[in-house]
PDB file of N, CA and C in Angstrom:
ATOM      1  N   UNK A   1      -8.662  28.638   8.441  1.00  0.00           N
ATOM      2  CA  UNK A   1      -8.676  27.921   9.700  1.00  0.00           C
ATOM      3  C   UNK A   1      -7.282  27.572  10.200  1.00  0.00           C
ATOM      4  N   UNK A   2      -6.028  27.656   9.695  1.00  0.00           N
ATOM      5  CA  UNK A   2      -5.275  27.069   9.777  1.00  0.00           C
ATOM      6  C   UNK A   2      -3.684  27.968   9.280  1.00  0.00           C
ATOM      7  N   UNK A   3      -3.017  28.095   9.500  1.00  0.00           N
ATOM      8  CA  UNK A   3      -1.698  29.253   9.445  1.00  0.00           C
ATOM      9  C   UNK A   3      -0.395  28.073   8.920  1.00  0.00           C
ATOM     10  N   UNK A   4       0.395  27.914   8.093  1.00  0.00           N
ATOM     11  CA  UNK A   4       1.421  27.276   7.789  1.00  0.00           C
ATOM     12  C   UNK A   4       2.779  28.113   7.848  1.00  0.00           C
ATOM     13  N   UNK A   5       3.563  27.661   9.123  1.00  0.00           N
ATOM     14  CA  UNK A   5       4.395  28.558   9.467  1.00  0.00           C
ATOM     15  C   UNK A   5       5.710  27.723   9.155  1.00  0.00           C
ATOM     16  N   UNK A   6       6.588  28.721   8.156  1.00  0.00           N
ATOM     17  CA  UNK A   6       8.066  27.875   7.982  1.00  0.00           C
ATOM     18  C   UNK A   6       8.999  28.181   9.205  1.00  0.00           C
ATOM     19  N   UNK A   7       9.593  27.076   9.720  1.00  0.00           N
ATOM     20  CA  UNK A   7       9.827  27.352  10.777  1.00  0.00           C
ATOM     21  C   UNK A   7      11.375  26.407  10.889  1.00  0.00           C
ATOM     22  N   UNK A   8      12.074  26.379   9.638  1.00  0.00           N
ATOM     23  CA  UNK A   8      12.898  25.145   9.323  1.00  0.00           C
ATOM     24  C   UNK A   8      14.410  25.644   9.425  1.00  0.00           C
ATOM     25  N   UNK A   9      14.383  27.189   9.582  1.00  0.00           N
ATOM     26  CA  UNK A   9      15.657  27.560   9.694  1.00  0.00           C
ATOM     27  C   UNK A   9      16.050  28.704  10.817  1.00  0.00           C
ATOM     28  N   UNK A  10      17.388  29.102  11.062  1.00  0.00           N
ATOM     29  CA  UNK A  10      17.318  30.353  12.129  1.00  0.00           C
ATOM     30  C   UNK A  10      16.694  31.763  11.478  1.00  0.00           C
ATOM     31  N   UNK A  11      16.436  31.366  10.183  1.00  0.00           N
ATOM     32  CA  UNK A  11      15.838  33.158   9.518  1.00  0.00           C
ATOM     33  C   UNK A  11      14.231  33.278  10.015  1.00  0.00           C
ATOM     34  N   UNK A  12      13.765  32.122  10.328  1.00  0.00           N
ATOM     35  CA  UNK A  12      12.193  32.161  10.073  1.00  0.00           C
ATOM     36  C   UNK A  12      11.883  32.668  11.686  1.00  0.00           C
ATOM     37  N   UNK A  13      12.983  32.977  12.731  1.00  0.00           N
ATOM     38  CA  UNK A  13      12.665  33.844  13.745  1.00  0.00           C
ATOM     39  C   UNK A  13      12.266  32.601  14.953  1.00  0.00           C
ATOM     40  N   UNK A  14      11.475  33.124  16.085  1.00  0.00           N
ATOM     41  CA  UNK A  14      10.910  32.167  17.205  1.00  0.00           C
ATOM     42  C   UNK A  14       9.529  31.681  17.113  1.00  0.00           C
ATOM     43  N   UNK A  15       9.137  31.582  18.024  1.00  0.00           N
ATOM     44  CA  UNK A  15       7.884  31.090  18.130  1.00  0.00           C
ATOM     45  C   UNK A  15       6.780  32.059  18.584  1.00  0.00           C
ATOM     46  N   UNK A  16       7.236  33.268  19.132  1.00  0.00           N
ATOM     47  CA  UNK A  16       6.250  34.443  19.766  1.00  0.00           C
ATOM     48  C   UNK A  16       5.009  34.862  19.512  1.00  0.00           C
ATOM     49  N   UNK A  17       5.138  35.324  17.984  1.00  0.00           N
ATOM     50  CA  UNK A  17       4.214  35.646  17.244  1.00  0.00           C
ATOM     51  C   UNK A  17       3.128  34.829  17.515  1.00  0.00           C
ATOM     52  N   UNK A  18       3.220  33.418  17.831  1.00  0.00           N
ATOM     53  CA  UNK A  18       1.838  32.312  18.045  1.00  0.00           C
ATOM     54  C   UNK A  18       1.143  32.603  19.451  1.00  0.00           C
ATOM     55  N   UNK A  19       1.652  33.751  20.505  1.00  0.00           N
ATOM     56  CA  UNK A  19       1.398  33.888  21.323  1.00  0.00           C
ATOM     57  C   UNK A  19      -0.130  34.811  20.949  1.00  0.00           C
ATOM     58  N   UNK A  20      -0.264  35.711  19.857  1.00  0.00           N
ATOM     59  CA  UNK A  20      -1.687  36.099  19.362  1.00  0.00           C
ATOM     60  C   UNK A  20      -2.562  34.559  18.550  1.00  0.00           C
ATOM     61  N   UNK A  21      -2.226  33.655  18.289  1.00  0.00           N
ATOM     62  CA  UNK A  21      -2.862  33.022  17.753  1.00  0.00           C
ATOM     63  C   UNK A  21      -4.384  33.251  18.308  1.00  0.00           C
ATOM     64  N   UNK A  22      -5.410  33.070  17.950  1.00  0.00           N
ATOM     65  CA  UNK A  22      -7.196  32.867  17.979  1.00  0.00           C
ATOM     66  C   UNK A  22      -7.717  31.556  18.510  1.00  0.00           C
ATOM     67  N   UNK A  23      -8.305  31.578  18.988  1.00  0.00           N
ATOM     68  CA  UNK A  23      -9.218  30.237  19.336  1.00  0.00           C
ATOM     69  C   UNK A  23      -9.529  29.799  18.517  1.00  0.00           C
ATOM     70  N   UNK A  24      -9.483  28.204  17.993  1.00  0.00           N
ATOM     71  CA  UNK A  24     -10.308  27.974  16.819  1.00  0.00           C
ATOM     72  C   UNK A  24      -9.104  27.735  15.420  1.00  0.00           C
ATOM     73  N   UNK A  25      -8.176  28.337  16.112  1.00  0.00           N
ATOM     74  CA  UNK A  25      -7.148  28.548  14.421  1.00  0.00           C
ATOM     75  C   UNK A  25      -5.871  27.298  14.624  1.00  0.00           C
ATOM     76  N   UNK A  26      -5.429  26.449  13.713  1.00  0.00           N
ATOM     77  CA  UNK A  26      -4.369  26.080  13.977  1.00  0.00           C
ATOM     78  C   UNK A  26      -3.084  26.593  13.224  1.00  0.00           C
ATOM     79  N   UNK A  27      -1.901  26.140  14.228  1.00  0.00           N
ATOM     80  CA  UNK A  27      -0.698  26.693  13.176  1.00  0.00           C
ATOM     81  C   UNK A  27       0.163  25.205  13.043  1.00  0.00           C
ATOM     82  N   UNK A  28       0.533  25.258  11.885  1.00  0.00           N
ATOM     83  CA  UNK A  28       0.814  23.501  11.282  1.00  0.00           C
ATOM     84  C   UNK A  28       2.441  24.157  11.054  1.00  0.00           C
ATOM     85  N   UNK A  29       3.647  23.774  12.233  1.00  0.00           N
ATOM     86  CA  UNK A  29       4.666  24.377  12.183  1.00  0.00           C
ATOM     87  C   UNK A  29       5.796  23.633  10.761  1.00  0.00           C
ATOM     88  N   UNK A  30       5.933  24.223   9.915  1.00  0.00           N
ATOM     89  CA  UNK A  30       7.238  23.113   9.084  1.00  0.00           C
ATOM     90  C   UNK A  30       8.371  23.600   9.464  1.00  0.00           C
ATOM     91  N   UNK A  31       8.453  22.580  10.436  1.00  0.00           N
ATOM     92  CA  UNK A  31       9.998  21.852  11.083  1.00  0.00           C
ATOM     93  C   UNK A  31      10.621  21.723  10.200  1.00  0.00           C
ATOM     94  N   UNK A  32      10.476  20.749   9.576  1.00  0.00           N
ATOM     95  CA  UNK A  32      11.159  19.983   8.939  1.00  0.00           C
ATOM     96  C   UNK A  32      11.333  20.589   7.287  1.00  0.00           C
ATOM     97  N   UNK A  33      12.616  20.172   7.114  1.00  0.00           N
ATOM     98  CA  UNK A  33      13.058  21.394   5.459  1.00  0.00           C
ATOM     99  C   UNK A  33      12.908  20.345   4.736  1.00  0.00           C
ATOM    100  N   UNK A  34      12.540  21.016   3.536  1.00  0.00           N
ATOM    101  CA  UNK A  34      12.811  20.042   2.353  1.00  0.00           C
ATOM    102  C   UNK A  34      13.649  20.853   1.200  1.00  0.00           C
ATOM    103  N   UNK A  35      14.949  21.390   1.686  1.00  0.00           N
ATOM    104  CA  UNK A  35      15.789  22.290   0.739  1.00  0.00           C
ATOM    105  C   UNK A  35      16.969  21.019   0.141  1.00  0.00           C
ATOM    106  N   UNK A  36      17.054  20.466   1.711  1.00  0.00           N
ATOM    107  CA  UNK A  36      18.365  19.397   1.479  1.00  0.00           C
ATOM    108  C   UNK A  36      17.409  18.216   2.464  1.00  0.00           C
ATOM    109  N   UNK A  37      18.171  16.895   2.642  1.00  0.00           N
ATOM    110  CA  UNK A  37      18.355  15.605   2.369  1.00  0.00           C
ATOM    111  C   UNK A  37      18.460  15.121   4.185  1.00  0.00           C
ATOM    112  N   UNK A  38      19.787  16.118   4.406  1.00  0.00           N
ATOM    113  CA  UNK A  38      20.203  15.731   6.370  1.00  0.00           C
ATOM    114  C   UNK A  38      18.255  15.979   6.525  1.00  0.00           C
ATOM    115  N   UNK A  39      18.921  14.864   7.780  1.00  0.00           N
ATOM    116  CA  UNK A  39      17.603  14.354   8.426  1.00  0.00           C
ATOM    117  C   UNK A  39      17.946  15.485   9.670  1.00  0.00           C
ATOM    118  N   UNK A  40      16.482  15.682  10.161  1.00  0.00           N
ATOM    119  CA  UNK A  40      16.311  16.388  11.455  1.00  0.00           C
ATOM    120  C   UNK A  40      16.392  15.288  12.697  1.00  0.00           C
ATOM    121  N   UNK A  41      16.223  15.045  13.647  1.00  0.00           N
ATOM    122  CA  UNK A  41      16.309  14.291  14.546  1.00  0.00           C
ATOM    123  C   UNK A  41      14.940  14.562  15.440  1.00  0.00           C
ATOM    124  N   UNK A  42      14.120  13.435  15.374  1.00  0.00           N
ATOM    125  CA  UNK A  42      12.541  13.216  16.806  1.00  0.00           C
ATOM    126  C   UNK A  42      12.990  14.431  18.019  1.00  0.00           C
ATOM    127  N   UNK A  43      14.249  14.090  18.788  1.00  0.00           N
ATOM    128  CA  UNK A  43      13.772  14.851  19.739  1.00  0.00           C
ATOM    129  C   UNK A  43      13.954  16.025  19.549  1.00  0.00           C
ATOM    130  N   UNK A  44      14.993  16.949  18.224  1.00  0.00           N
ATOM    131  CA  UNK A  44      15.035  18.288  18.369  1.00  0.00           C
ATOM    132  C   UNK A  44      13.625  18.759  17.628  1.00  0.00           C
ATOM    133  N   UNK A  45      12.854  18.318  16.958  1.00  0.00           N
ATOM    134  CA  UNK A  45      11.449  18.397  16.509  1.00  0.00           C
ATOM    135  C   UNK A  45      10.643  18.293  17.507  1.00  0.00           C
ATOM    136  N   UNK A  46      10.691  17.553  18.742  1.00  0.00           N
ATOM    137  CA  UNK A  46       9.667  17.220  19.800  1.00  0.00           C
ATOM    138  C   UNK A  46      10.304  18.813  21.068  1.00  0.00           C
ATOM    139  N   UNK A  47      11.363  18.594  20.680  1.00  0.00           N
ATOM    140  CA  UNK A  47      11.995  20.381  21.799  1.00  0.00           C
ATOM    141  C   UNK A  47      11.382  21.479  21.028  1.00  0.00           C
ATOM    142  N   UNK A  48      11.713  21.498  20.010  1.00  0.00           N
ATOM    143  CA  UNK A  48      10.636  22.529  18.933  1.00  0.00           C
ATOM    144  C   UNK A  48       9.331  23.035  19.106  1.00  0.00           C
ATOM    145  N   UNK A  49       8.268  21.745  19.186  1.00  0.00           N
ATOM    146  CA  UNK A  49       7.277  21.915  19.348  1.00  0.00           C
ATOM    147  C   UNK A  49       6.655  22.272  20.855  1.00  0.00           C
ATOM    148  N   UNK A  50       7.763  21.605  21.975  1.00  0.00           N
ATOM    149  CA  UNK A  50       7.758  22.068  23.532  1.00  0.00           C
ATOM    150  C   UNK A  50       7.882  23.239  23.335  1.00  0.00           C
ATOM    151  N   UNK A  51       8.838  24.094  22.538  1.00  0.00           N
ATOM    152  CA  UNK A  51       9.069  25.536  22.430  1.00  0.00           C
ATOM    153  C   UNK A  51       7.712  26.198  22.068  1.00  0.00           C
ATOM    154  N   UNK A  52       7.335  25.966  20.839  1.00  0.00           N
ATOM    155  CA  UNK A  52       6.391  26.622  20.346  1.00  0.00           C
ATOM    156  C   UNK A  52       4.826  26.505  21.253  1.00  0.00           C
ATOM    157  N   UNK A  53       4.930  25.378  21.856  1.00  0.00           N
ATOM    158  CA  UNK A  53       3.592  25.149  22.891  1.00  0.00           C
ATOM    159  C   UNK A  53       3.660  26.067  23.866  1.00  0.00           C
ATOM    160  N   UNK A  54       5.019  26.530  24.600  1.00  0.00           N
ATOM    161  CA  UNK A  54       4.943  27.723  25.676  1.00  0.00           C
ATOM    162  C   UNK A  54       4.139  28.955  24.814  1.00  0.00           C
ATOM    163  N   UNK A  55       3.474  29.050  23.686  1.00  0.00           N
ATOM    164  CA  UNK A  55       3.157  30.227  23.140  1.00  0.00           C
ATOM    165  C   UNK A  55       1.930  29.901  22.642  1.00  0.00           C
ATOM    166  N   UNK A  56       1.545  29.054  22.179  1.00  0.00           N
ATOM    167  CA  UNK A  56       0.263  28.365  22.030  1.00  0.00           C
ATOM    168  C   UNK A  56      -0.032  27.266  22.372  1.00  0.00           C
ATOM    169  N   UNK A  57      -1.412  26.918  22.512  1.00  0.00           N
ATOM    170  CA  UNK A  57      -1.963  26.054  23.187  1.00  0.00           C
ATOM    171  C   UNK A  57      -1.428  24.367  22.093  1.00  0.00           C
ATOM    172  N   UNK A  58      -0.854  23.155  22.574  1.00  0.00           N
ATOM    173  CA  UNK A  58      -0.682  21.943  22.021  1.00  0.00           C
ATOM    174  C   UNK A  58      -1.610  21.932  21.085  1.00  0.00           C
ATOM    175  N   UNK A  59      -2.567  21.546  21.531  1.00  0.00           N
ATOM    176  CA  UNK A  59      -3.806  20.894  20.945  1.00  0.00           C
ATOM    177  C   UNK A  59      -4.191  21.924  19.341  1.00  0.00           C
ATOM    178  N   UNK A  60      -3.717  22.870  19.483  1.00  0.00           N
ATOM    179  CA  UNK A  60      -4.044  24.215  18.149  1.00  0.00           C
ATOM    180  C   UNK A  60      -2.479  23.981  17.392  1.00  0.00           C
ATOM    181  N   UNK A  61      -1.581  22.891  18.058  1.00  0.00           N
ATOM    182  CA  UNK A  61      -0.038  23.384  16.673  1.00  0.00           C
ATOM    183  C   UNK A  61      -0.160  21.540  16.194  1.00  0.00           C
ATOM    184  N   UNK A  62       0.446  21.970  14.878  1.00  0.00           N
ATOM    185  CA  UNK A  62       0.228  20.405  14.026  1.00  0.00           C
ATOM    186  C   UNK A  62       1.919  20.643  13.592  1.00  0.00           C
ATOM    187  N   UNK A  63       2.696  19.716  12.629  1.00  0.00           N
ATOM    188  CA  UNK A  63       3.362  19.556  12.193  1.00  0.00           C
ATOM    189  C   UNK A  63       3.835  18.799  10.868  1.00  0.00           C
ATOM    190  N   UNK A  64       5.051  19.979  10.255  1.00  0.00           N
ATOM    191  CA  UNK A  64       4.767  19.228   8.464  1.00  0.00           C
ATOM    192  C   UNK A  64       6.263  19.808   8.317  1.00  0.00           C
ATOM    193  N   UNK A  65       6.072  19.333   6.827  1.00  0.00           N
ATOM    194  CA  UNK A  65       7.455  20.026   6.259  1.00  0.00           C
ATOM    195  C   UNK A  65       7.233  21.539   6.029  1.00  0.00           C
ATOM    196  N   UNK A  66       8.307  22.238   6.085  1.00  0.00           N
ATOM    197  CA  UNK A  66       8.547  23.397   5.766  1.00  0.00           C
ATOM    198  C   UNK A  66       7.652  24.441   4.619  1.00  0.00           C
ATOM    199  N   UNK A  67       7.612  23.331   3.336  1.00  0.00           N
ATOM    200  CA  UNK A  67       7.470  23.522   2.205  1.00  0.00           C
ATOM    201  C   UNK A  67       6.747  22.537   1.186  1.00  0.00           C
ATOM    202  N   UNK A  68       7.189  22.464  -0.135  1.00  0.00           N
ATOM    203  CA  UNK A  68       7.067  21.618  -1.073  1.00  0.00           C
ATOM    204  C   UNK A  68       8.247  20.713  -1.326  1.00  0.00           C
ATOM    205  N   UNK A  69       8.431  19.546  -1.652  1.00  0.00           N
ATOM    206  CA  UNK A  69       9.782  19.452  -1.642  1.00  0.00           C
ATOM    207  C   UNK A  69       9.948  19.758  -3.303  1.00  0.00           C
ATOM    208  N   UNK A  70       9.669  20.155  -4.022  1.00  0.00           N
ATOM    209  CA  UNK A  70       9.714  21.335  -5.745  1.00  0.00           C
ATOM    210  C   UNK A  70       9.694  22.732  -5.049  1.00  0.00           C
ATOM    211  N   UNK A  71      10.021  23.302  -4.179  1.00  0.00           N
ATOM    212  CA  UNK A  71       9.585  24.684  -4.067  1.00  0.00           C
ATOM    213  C   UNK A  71      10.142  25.768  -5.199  1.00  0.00           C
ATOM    214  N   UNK A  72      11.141  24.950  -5.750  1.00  0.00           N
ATOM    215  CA  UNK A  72      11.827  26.108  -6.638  1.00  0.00           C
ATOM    216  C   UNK A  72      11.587  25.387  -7.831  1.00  0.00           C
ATOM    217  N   UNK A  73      12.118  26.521  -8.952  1.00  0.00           N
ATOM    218  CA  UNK A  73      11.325  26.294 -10.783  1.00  0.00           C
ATOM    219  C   UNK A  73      12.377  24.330 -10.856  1.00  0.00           C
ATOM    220  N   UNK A  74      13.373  24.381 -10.368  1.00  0.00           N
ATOM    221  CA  UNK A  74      14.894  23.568 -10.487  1.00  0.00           C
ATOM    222  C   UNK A  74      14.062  21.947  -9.765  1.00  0.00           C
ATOM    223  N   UNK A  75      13.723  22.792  -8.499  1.00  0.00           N
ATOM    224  CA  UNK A  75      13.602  21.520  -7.544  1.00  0.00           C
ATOM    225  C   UNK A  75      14.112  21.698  -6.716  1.00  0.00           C
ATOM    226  N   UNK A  76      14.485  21.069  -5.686  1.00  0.00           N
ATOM    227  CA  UNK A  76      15.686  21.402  -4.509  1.00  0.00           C
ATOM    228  C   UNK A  76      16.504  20.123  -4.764  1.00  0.00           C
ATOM    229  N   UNK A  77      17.675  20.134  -3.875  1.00  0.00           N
ATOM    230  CA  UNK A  77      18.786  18.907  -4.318  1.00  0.00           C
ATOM    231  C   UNK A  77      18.493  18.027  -3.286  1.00  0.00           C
ATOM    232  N   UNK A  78      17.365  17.519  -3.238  1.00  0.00           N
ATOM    233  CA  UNK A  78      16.854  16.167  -2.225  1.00  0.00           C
ATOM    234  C   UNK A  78      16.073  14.872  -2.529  1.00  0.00           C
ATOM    235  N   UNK A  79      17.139  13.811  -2.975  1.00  0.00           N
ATOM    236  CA  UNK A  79      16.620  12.444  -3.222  1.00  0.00           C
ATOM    237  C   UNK A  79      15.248  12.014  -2.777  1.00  0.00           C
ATOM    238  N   UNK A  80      14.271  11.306  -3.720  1.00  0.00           N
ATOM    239  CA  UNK A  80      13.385  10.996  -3.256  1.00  0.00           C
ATOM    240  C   UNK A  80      13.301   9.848  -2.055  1.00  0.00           C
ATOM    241  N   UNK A  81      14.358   8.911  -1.674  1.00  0.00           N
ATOM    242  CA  UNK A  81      14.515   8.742  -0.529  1.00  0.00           C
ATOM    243  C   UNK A  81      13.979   9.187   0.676  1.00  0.00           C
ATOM    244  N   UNK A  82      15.148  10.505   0.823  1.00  0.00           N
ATOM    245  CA  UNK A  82      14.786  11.606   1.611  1.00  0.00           C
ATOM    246  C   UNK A  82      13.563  12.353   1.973  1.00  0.00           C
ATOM    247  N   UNK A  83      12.593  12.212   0.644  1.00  0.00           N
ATOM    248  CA  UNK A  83      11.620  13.289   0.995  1.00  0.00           C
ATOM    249  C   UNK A  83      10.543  11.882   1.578  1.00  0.00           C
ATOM    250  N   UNK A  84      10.551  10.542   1.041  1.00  0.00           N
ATOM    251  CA  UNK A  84      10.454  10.115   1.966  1.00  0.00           C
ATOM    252  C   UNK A  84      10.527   9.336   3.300  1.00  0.00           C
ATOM    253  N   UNK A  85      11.306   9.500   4.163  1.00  0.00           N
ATOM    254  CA  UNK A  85      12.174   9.703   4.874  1.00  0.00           C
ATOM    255  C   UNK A  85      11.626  10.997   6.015  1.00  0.00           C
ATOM    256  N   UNK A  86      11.560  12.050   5.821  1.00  0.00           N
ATOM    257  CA  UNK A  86      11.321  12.949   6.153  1.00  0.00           C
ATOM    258  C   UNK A  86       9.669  13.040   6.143  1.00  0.00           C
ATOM    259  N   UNK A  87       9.210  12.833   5.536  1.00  0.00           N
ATOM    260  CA  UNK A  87       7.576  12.511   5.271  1.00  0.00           C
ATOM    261  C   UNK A  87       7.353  11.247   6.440  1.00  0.00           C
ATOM    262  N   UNK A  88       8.375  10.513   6.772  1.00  0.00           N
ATOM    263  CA  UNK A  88       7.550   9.469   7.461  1.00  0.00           C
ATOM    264  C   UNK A  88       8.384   9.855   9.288  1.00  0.00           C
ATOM    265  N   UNK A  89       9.010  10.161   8.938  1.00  0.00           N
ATOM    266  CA  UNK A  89       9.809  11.411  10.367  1.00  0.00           C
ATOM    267  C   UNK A  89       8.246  12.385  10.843  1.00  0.00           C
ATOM    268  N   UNK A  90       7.798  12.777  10.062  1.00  0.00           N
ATOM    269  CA  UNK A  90       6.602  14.130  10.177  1.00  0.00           C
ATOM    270  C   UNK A  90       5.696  13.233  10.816  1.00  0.00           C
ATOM    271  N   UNK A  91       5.168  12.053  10.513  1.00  0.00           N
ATOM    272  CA  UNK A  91       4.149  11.650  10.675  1.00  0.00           C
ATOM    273  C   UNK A  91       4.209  10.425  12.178  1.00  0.00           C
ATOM    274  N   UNK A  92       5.721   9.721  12.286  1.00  0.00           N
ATOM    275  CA  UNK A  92       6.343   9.175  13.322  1.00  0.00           C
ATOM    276  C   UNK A  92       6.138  10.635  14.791  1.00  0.00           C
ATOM    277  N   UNK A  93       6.707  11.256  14.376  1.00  0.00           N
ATOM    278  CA  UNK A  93       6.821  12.448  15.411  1.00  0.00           C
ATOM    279  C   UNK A  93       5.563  12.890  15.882  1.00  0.00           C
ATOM    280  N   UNK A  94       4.574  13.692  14.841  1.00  0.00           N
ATOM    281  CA  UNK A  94       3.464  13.749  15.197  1.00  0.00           C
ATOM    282  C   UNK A  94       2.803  12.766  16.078  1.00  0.00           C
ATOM    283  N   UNK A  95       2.324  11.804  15.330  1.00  0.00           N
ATOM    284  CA  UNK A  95       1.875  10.208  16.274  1.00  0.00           C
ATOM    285  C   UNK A  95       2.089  10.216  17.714  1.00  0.00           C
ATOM    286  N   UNK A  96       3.094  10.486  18.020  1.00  0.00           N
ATOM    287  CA  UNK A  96       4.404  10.574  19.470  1.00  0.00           C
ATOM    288  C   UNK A  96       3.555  12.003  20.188  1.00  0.00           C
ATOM    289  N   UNK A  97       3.324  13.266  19.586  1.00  0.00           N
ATOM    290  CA  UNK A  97       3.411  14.368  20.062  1.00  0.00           C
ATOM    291  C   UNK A  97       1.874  14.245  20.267  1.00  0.00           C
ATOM    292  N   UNK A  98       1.009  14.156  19.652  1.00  0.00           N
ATOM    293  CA  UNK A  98      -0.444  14.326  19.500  1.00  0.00           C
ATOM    294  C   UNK A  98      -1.364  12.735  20.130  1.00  0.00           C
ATOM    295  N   UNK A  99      -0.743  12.246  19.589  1.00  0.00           N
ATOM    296  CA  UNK A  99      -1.629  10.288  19.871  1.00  0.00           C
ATOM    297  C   UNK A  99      -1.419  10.233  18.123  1.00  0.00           C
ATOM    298  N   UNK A 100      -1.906   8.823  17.846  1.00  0.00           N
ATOM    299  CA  UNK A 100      -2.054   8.670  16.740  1.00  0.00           C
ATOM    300  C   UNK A 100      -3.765   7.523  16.762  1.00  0.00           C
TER     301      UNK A 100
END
């Protein structure tokens, strides 16, 4: 039901591809990285998701982190602070973008 698209760096490409998305399907974009610690900023996450809405419909895109913040065997180098921090950024933003 649902597509988890990393979307946290310039490698992971644009937003186009969501222009086939399906009726019915959502895509839950991760903005937000959990490799490192720097914080993203509300409005370049809220321009993000303006971006990605010219290609699919609002109401079908959600928003999360990127990843796991363990994605690797090591961990990544990001204080638990940070992850949450960034966890409460995801859910502040959303709230804002969707209603809460």
């Amino acid at each position: 039901d649902a597509y988890f698209l990393e979307y946290d760096d310039d490698r992971s490409g644009d937003f186009r591809p969501l222009r086939f998305l399906s009726k019915g399907k959502i895509v839950v974009l991760g903005l937000v990285t959990t490799k490192f610690g720097a914080m993203e900023s509300k409005d370049a996450l809220k321009r993000r998701i303006d971006e990605a809405a010219r290609y699919a419909p609002l109401e079908q895109l959600a928003l999360s982190p990127q990843c796991g913040f363990s994605s690797t065997v090591h961990g990544n180098d990001i204080a638990v602070e940070d992850q949450r921090s960034k966890l409460r950024l995801v859910i502040e933003t959303a709230n804002e973008v969707w209603g809460g």
